[in-house]
Protein backbone atom coordinates (compact mmCIF):
# COMPACT_ATOMS: atom_id res chain seq x y z
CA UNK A 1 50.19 113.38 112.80
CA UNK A 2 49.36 112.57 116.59
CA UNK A 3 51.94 109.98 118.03
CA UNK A 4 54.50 110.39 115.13
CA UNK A 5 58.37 111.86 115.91
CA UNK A 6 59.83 113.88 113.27
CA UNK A 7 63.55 113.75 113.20
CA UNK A 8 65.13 117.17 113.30
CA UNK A 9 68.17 117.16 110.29
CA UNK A 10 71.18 118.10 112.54
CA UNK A 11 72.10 121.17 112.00
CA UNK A 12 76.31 122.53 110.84
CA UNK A 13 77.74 125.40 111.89
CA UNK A 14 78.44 127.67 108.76
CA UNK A 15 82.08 127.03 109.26
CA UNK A 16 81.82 123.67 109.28
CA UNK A 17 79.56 123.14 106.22
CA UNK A 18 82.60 122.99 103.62
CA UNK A 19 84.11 120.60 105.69
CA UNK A 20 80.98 118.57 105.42
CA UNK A 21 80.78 119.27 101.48
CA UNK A 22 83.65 118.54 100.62
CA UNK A 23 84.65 115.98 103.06
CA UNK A 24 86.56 113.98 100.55
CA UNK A 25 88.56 116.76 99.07
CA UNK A 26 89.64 118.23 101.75
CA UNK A 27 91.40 114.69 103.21
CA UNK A 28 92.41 113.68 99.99
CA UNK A 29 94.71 116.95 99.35
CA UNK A 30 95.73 116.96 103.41
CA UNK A 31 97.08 113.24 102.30
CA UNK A 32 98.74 113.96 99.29
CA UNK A 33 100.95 116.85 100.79
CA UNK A 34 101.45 114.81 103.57
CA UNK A 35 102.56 112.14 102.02
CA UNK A 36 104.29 114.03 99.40
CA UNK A 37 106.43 115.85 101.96
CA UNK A 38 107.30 113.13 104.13
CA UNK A 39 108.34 110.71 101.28
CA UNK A 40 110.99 112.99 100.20
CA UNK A 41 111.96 114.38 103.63
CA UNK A 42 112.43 110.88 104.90
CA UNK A 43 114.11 109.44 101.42
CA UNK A 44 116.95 112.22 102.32
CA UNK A 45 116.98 110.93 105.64
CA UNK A 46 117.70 107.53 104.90
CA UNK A 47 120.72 108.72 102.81
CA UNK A 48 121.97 110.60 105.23
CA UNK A 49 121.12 109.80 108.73
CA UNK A 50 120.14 106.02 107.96
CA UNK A 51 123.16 106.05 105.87
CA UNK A 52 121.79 103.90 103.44
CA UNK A 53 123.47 105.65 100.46
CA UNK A 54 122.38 103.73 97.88
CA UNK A 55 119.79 105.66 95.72
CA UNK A 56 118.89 102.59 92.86
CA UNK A 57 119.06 100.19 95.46
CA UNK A 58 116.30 102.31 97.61
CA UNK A 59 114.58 102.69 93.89
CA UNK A 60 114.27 98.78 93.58
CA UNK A 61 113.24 98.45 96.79
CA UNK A 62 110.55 101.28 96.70
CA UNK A 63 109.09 99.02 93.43
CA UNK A 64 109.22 95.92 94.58
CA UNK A 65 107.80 96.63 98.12
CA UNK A 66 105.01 98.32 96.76
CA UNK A 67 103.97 95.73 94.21
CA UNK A 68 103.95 93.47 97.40
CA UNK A 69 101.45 95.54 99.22
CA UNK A 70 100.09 95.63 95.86
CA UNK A 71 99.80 91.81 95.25
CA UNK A 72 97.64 92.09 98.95
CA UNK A 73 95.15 94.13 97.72
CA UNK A 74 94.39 91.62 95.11
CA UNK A 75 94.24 88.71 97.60
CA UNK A 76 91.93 90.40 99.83
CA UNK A 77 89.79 91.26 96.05
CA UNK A 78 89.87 95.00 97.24
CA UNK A 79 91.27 95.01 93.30
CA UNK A 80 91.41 93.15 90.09
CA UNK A 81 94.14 92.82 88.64
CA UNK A 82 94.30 93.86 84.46
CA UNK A 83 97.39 93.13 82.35
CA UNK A 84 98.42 95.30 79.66
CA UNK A 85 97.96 94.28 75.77
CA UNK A 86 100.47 92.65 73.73
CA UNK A 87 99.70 95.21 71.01
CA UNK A 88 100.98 98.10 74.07
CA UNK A 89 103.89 96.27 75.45
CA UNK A 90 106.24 98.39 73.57
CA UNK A 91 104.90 101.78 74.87
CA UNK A 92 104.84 100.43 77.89
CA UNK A 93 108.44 99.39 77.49
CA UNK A 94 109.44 102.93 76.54
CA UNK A 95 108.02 104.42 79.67
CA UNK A 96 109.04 102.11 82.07
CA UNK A 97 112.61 102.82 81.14
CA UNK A 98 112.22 106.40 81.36
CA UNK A 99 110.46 106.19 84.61
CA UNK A 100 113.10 103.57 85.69
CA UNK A 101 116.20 106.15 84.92
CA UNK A 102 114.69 109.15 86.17
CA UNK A 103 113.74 107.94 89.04
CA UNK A 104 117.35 106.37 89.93
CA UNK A 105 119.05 109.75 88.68
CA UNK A 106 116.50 112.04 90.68
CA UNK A 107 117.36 109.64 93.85
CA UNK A 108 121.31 109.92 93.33
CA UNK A 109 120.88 113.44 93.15
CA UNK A 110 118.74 113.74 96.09
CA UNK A 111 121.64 111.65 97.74
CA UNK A 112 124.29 114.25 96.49
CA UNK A 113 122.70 117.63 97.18
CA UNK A 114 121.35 119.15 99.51
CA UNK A 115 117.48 118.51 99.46
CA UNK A 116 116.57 122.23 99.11
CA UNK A 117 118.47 122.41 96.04
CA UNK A 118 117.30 119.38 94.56
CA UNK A 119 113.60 119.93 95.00
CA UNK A 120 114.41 123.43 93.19
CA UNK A 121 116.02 121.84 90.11
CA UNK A 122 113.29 119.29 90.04
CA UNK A 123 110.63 122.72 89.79
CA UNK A 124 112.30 122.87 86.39
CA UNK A 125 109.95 119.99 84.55
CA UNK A 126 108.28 122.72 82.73
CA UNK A 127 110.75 123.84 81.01
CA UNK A 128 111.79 120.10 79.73
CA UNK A 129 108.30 119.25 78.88
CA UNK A 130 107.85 122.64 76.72
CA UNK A 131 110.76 122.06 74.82
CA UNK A 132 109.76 118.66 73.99
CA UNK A 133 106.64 119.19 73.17
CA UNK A 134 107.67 122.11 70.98
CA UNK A 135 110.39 120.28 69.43
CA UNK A 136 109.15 116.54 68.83
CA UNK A 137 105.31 117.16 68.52
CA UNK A 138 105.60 121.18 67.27
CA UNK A 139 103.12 121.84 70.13
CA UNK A 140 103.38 125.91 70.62
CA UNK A 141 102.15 127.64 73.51
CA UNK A 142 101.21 130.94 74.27
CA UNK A 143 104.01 133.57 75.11
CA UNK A 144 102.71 133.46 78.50
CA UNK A 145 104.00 130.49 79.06
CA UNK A 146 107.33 130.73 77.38
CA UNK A 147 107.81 133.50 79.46
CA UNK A 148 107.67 131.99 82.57
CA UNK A 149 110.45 129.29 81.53
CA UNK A 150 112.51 132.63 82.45
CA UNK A 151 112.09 132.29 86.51
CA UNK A 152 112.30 128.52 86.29
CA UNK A 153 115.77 128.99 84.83
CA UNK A 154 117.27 131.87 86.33
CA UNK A 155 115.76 130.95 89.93
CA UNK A 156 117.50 127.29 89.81
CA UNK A 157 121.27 128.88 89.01
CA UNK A 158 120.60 131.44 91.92
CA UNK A 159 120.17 128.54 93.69
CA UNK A 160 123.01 126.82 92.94
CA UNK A 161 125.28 129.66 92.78
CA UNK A 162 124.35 130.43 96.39
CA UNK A 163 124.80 126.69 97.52
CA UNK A 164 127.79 126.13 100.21
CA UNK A 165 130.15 123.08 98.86
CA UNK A 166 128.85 120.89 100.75
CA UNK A 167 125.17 121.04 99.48
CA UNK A 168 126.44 120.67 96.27
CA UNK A 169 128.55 118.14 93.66
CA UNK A 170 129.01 118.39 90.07
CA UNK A 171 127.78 114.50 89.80
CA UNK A 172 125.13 115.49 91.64
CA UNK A 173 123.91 118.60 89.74
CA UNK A 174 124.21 116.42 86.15
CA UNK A 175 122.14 113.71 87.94
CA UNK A 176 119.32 115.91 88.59
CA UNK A 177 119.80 117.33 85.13
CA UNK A 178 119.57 113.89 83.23
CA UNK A 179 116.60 112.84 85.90
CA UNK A 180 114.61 115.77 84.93
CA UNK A 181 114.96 115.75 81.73
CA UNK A 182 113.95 112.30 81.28
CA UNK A 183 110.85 112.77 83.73
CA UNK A 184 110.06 115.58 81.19
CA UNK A 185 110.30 113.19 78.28
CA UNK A 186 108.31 110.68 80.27
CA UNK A 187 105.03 113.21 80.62
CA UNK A 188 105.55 114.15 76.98
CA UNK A 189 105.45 110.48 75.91
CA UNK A 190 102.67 109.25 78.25
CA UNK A 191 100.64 112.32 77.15
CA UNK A 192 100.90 110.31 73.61
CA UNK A 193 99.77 106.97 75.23
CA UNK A 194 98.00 107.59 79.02
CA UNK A 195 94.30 107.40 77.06
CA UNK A 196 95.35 103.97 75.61
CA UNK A 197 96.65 102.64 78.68
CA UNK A 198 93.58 103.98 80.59
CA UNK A 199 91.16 101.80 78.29
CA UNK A 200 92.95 98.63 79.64
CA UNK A 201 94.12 99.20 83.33
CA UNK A 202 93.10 101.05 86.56
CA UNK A 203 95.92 103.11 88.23
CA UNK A 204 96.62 100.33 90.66
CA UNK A 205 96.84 97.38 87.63
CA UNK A 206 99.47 100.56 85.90
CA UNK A 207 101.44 100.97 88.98
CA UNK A 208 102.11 97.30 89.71
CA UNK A 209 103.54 96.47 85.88
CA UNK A 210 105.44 99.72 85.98
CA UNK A 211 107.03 99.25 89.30
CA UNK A 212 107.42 95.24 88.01
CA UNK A 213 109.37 95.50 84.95
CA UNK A 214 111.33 98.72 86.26
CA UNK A 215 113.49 96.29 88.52
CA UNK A 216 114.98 94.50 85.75
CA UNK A 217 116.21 98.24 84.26
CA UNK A 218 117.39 99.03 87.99
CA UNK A 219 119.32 95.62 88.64
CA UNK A 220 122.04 95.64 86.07
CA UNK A 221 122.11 99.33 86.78
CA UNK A 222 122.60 98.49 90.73
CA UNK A 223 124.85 96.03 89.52
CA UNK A 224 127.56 98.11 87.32
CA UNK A 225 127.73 101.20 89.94
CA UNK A 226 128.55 98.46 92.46
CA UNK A 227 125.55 99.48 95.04
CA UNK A 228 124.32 95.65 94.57
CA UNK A 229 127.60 94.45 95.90
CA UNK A 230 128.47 97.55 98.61
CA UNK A 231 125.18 97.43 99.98
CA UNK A 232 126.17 94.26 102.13
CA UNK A 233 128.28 96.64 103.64
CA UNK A 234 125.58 98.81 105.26
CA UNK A 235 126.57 99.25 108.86
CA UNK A 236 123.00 99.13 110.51
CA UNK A 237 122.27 96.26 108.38
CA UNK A 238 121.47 94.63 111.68
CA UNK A 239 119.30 96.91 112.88
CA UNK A 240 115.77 96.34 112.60
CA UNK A 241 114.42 99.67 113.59
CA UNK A 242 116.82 101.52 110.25
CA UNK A 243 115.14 98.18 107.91
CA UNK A 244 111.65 98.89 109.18
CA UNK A 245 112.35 102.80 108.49
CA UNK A 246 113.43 101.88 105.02
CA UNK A 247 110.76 100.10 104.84
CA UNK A 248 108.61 103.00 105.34
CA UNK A 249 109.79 104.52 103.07
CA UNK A 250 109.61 102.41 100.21
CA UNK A 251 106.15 102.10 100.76
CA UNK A 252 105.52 105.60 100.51
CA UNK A 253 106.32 106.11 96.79
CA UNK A 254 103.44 103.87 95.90
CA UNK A 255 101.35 105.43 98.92
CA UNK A 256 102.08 108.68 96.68
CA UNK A 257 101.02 107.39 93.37
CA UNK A 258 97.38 107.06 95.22
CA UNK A 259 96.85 110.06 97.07
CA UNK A 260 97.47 111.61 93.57
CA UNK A 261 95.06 109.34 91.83
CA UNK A 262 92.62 110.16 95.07
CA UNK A 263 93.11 114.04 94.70
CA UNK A 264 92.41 113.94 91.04
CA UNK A 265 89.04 112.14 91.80
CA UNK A 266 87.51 113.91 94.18
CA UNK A 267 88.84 117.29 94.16
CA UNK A 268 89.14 119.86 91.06
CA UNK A 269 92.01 120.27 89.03
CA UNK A 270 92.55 123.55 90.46
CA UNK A 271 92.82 122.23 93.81
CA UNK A 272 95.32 119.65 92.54
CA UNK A 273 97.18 122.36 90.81
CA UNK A 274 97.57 124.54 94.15
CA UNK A 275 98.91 121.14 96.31
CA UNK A 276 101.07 120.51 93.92
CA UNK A 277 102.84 124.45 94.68
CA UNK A 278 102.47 124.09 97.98
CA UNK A 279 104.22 120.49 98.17
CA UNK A 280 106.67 121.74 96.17
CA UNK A 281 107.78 124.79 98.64
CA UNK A 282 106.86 123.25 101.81
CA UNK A 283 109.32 120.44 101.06
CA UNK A 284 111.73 123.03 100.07
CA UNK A 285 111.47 125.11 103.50
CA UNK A 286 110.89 122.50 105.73
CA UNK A 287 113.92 120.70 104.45
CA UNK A 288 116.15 124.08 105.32
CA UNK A 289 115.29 123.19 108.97
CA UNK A 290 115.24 119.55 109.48
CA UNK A 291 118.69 119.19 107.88
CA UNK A 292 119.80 122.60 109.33
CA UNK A 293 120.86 123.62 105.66
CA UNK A 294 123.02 126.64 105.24
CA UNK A 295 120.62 129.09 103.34
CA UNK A 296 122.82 131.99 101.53
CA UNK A 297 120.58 135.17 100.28
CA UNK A 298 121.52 134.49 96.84
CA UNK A 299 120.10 130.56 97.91
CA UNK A 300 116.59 132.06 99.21
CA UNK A 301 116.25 134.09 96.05
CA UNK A 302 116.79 131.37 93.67
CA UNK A 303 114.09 129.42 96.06
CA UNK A 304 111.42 131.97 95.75
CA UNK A 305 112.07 132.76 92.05
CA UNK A 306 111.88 129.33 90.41
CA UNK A 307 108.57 128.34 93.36
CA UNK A 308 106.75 132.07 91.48
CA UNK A 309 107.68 130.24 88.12
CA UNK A 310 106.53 126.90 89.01
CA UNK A 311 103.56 128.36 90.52
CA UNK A 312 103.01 130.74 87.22
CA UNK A 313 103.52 128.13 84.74
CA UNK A 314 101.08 126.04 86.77
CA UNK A 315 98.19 128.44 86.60
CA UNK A 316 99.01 129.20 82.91
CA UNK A 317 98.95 125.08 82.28
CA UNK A 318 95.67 124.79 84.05
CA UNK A 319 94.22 127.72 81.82
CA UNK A 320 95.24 126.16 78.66
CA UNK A 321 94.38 122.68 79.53
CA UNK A 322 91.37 123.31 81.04
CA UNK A 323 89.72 126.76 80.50
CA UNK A 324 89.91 126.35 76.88
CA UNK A 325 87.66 123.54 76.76
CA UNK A 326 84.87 126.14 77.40
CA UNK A 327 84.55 128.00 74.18
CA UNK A 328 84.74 131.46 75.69
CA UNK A 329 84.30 132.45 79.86
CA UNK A 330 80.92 135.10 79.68
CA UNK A 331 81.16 137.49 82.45
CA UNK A 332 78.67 136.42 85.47
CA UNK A 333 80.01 132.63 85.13
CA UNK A 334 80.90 130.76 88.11
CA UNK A 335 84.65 129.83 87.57
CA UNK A 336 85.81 126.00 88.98
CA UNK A 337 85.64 125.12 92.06
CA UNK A 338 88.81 125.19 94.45
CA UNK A 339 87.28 122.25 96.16
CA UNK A 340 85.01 119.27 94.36
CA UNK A 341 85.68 117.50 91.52
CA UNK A 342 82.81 116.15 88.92
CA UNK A 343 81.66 118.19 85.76
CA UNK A 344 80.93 121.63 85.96
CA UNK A 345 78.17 122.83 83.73
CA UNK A 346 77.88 126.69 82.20
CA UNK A 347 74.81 127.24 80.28
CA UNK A 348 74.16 124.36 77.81
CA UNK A 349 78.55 123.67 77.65
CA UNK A 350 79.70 120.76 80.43
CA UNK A 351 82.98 120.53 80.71
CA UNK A 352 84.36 117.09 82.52
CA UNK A 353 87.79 117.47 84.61
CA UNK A 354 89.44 114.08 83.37
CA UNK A 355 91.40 115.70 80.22
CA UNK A 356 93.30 117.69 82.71
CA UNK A 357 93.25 114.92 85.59
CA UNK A 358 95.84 113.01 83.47
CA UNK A 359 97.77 116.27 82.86
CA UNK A 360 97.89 116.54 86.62
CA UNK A 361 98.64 112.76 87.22
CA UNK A 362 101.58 112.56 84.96
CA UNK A 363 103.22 115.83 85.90
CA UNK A 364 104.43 114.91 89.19
């Protein structure tokens, strides 16, 4: 019509139209390495550059500081906050000590060994989780995935066995052990309960009673190894710049716990799957540098060995968590998308990421 303007749609450049797509994916996974990375680069570097060698008492603090910034976001009503049930207290109980003692044995470890060799050991999950679910719910998986405990066992020992003494303790080593183990126990165990829990309270209501009744597990625990007492002893306890770097990095552990609940929403489970793998061996790697680790050959291969299992048993979890939702994959299908998240439909079958969202959530 005479006198009217018509508004041209701007047009992308192909290259950039994924970007504009999937905008959200693409930043959520970016911040979830990120932040993944850096929170357990700089937690090593606070043990031993900051010199703050006192793993529960850095535990405590990462819980408590983070229900603060918590406790803001309910102020300023960007949240509500929801209390768990009487009738789930107990559960809840049950995981918050495991949670509370693996993650004070994981961050003993981390202050013991080298970081390299404690990010390998902690690749072995799978193989805790399998056995427990094999032996306490007689959950058996496909030989695949037996299999590939192989590399996730054989790579860590390389590892260690090609470790100089000073990247490595025996306390250390049984620290990571009992950590891991217990972290496996915890997926098994919130596998039983995460749907239950999920009914009552969003992941930021979760986080702040987990983090809130952890510190009374941590403080006796602080309190018989004698870190409560020594920590007064801290020599750049005067120093504002090593507090506000601690600081930091208490904040990122709950800064974590979102960018994993924000990957899980908006991008597929595959995606979430493949950050996870990368994480896992750019921590390793970059660590190598930044803390000028000694790296043996027999070191490298145990690296690269367990990160092929982790990344194996990965794919193989994601195919029987997932795929086998979908009665049977007919040739011609589109598969899921790398980037996206939401329901993917084939034919007259939909198929809704969520099952495997909490798989995701609770395995790291």
């Amino acid at each position: 019509m005479p006198g009217k303007t018509v508004v041209e749609e701007p047009r992308w450049h192909p290259w950039l139209v994924p970007i504009r797509k999937h905008g959200m994916s693409i930043i959520s996974v970016a911040a979830l390495i990120i932040v993944a990375v850096g929170k357990t680069i700089l937690t090593k570097a606070a043990f031993s550059h900051a010199l703050f060698t006192y793993p529960v008492v850095l535990t405590g603090m990462s819980c408590a500081l983070t229900n603060v910034a918590i406790g803001m976001c309910w102020l300023l009503g960007f949240a509500k906050c929801r209390m768990p049930s009487k009738q789930h207290l107990a559960s809840f109980g049950i995981l918050t000590v495991l949670t509370a003692l693996s993650m004070g044995f994981q961050n003993m470890a981390l202050d013991l060994l080298s970081l390299a060799l404690q990010q390998t050991l902690r690749a072995t999950l799978p193989v805790f989780v399998i056995v427990f679910e094999t032996v306490m719910l007689g959950i058996m998986h496909t030989g695949e995935l037996y299999l590939c405990l192989v590399p996730l066992i054989v790579g860590p020992m390389l590892t260690v066995s090609g470790s100089f003494e000073k990247d490595f303790t025996d306390v250390g080593f049984m620290a990571m052990l009992i950590g891991v183990a217990l972290a496996g126990l915890k997926v098994v165990y919130l596998g039983q309960i995460v749907h239950r829990l999920k009914e009552e309270m969003d992941m930021i209501s979760f986080l702040f009673w987990l983090d809130l009744f952890i510190l009374p597990v941590l403080l006796p625990w602080a309190a018989l190894n004698g870190e409560l007492f020594t920590v007064a002893q801290w020599e750049h306890k005067l120093n504002w710049v090593a507090w506000a770097f601690l600081i930091v990095v208490s904040l990122m552990g709950g800064l974590r716990a979102y960018t994993i609940n924000l990957t899980v929403k908006h991008s597929s489970a595959l995606t979430k799957t493949t950050a996870d793998i990368f994480t896992q061996a750019l921590s390793i790697y970059s660590s190598l540098w930044i803390f000028q680790t000694a790296a043996s050959p027999g070191l490298h291969s145990g690296i690269i060995i367990t990160i092929a299992g982790f990344a194996i048993y990965m794919g193989l979890k994601y195919k029987e968590t997932y795929l086998k939702v979908n009665e049977e994959w007919c040739e011609g299908e589109d598969g899921v998308p790398f980037l996206g998240g939401g329901v993917n439909i084939h034919r007259d079958r939909v198929t809704s990421p969520s099952k495997l969202a909490d798989s995701a959530r609770i395995l790291v």
